[in-house]
C-alpha atoms as a PDB file:
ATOM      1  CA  UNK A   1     -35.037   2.812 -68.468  1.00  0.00           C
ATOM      2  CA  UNK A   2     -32.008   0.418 -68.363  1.00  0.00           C
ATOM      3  CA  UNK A   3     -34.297  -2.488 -70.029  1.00  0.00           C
ATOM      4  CA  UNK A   4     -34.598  -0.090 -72.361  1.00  0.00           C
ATOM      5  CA  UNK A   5     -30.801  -0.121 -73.714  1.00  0.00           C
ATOM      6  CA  UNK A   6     -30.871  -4.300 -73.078  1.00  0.00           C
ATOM      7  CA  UNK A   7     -28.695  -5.934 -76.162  1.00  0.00           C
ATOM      8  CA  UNK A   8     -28.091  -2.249 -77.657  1.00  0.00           C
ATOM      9  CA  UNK A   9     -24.602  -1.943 -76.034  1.00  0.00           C
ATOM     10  CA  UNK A  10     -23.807  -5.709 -76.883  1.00  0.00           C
ATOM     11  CA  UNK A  11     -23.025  -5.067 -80.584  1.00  0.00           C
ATOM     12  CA  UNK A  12     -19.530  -3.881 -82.326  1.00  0.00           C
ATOM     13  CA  UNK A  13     -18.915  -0.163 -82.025  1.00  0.00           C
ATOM     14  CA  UNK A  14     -19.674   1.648 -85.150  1.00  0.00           C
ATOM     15  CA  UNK A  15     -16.323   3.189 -86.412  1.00  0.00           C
ATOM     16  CA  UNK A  16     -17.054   6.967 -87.429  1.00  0.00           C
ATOM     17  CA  UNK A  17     -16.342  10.080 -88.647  1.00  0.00           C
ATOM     18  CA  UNK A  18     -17.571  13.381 -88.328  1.00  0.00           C
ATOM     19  CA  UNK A  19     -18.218  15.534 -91.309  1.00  0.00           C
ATOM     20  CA  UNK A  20     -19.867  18.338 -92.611  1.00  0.00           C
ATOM     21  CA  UNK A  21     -21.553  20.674 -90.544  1.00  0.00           C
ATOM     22  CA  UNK A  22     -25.470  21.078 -91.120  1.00  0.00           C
ATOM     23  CA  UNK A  23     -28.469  22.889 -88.932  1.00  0.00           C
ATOM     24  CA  UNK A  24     -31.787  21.736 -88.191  1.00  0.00           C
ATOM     25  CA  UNK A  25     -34.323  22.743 -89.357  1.00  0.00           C
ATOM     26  CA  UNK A  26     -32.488  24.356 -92.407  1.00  0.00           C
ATOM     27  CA  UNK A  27     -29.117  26.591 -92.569  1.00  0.00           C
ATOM     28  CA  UNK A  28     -30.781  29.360 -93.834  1.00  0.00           C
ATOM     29  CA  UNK A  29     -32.864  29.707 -90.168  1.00  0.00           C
ATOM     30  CA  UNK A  30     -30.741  27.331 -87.869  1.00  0.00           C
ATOM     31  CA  UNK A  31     -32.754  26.345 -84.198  1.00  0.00           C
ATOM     32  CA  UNK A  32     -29.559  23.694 -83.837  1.00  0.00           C
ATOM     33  CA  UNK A  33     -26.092  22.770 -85.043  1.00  0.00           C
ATOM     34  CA  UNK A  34     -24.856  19.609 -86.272  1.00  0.00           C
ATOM     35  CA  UNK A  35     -22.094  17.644 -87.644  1.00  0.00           C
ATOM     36  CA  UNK A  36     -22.574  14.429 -89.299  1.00  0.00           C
ATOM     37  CA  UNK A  37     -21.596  11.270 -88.700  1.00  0.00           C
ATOM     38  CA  UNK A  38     -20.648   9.081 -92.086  1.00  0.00           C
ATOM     39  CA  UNK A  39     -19.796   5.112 -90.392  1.00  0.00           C
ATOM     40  CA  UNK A  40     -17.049   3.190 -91.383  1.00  0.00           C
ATOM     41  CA  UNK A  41     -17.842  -0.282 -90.470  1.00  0.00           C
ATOM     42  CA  UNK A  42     -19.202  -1.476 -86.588  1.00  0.00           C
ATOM     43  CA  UNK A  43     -22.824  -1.791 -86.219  1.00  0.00           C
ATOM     44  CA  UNK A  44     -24.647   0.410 -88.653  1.00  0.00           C
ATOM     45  CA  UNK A  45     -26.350   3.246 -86.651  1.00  0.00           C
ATOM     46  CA  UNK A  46     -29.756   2.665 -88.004  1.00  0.00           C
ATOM     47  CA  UNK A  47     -29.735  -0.453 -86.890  1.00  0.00           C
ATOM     48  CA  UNK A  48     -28.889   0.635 -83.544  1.00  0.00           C
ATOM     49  CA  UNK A  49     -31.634   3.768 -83.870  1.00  0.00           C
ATOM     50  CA  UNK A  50     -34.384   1.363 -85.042  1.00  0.00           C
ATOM     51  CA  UNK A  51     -33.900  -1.412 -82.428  1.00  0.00           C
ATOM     52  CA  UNK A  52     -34.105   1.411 -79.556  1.00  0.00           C
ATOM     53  CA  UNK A  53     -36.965   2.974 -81.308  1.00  0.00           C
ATOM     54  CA  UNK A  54     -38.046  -0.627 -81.220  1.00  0.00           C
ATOM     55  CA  UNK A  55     -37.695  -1.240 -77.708  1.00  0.00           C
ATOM     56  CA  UNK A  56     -39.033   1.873 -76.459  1.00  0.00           C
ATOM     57  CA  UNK A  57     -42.149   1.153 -78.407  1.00  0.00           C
ATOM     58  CA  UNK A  58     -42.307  -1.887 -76.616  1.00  0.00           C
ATOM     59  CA  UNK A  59     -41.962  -0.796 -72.517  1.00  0.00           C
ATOM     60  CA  UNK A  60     -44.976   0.310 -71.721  1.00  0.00           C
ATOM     61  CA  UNK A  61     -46.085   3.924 -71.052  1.00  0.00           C
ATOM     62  CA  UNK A  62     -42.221   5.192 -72.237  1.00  0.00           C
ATOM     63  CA  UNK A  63     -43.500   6.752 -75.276  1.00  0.00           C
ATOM     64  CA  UNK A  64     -47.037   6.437 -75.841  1.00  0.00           C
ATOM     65  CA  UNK A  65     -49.208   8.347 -73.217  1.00  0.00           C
ATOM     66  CA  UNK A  66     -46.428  10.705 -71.458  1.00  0.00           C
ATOM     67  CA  UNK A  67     -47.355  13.502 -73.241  1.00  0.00           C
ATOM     68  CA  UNK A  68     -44.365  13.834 -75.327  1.00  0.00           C
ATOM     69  CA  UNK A  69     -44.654  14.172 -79.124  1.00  0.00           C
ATOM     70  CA  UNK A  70     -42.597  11.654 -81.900  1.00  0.00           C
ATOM     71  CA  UNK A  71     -40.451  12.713 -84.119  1.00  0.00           C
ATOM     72  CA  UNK A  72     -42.159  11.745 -87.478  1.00  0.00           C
ATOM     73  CA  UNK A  73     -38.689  13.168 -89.546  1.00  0.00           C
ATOM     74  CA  UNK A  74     -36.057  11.112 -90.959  1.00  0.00           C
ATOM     75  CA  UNK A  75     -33.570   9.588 -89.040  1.00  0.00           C
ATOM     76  CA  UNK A  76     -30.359  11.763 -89.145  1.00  0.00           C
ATOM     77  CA  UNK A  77     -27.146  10.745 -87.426  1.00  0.00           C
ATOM     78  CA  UNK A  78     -25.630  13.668 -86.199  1.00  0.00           C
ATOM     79  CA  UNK A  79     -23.643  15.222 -82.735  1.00  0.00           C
ATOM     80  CA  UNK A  80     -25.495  18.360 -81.675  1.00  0.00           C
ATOM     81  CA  UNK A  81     -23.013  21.196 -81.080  1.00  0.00           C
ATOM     82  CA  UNK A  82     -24.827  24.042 -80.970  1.00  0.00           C
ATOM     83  CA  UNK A  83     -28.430  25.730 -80.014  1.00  0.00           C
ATOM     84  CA  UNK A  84     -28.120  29.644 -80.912  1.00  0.00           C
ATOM     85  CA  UNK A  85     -29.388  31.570 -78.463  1.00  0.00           C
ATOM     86  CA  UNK A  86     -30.931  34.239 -81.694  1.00  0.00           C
ATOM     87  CA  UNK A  87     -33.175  31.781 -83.907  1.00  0.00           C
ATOM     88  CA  UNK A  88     -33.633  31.670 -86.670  1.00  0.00           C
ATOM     89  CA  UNK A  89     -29.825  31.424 -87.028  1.00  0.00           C
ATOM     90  CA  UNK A  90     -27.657  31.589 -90.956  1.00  0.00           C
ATOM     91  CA  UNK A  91     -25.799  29.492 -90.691  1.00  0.00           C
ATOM     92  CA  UNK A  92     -22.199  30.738 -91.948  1.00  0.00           C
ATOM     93  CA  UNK A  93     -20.839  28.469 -95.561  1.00  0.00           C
ATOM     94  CA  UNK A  94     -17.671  27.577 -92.980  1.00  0.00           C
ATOM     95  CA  UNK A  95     -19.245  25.409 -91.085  1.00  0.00           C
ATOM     96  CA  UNK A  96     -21.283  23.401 -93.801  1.00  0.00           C
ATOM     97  CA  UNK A  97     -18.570  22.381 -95.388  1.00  0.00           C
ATOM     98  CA  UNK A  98     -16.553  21.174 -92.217  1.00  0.00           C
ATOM     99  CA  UNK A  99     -14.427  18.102 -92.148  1.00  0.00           C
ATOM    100  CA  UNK A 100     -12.383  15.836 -90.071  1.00  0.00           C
ATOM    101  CA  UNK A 101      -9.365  13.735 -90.946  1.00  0.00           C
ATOM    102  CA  UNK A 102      -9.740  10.606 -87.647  1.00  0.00           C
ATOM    103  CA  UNK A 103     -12.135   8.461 -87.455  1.00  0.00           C
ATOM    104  CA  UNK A 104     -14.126   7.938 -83.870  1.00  0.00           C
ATOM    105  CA  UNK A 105     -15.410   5.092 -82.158  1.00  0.00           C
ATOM    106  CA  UNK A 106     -17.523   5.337 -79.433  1.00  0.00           C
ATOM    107  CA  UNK A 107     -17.083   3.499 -76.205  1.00  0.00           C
ATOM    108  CA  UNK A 108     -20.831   3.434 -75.267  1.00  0.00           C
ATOM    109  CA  UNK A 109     -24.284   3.812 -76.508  1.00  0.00           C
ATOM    110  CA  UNK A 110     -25.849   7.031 -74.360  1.00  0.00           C
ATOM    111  CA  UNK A 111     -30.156   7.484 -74.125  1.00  0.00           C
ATOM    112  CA  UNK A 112     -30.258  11.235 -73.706  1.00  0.00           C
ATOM    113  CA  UNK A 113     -33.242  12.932 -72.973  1.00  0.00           C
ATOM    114  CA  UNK A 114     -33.987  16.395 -73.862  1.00  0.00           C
ATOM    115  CA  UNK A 115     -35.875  19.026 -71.522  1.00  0.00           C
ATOM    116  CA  UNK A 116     -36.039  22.488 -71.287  1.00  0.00           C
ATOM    117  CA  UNK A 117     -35.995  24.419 -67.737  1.00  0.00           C
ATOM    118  CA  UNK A 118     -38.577  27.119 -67.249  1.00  0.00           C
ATOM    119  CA  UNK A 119     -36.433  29.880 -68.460  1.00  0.00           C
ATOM    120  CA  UNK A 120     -36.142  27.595 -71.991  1.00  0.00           C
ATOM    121  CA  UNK A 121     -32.605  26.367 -71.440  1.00  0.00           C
ATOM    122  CA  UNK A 122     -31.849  22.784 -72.360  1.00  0.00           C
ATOM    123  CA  UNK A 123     -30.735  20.043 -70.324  1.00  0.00           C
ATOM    124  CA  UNK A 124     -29.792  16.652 -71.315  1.00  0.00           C
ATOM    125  CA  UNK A 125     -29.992  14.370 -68.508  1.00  0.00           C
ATOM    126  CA  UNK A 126     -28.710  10.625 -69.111  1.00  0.00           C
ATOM    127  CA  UNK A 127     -31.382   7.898 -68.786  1.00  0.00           C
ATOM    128  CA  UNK A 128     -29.325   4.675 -69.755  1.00  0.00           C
ATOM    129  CA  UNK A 129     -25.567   3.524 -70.866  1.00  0.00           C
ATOM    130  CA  UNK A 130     -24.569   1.191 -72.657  1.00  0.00           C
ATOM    131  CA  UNK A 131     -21.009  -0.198 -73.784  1.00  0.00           C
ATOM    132  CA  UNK A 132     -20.331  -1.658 -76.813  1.00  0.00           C
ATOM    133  CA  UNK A 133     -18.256  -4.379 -77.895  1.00  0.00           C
ATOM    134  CA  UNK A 134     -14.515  -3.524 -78.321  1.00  0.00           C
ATOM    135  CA  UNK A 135     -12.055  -4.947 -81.055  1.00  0.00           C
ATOM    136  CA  UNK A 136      -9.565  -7.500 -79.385  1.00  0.00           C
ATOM    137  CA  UNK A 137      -6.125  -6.585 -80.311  1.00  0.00           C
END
């Protein structure tokens, strides 16, 4: 899985911040909670989200044939804070309309892989690292 994240890590560090809150698939019946991420300079994140899509594609038997389905939905950059436990969720106006004064830049590029246990739970085990380039000062 490392070969997968080969180059990825090698770029500038997208500078970011988070903002407004938002919930897949819609607010009105929420399955997960999200903030944003708006990027301020750094690699852009599609980039970064099209060249692992890219590579995956390319190591055989990673996504075609394991029985897993792809996404087909837009790409969304976003940090997952939330699964309710009662779905469909509302989501409350509050957290919609979040924001954040600092910016964030991430230290490294993380493959997480999503899997539920057999009482439904999630678990995100890591399956490759990467660190990105850092501004000299």
């Amino acid at each position: 899985m490392a070969c997968l994240f080969d180059g990825l890590g090698r770029r500038p560090a997208p500078r970011l911040h988070l903002r407004a809150g938002g919930a897949f698939p819609h607010p009105e019946r929420a399955r997960v909670l999200w903030v944003g991420l708006e990027q301020h300079g750094g690699t852009p994140l599609l980039e970064l989200h099209r060249a692992a899509r890219a590579a995956a594609a390319a190591t055989p038997g990673l996504l075609a044939g394991d029985g897993r389905a792809q996404s087909t939905t837009a790409f969304h950059p976003h940090v997952t804070v939330a699964r309710p436990r009662r779905t469909p969720f509302a989501v409350p106006q509050a957290f919609l309309t979040l924001d954040f004064e600092e910016p964030w830049t991430p230290d490294e590029l993380v493959l997480l892989e999503s899997v539920r246990d057999g009482a439904g739970s999630p678990r995100y085990p890591v399956l490759a690292r990467a660190d990105f380039l850092r501004d000299r000062p």
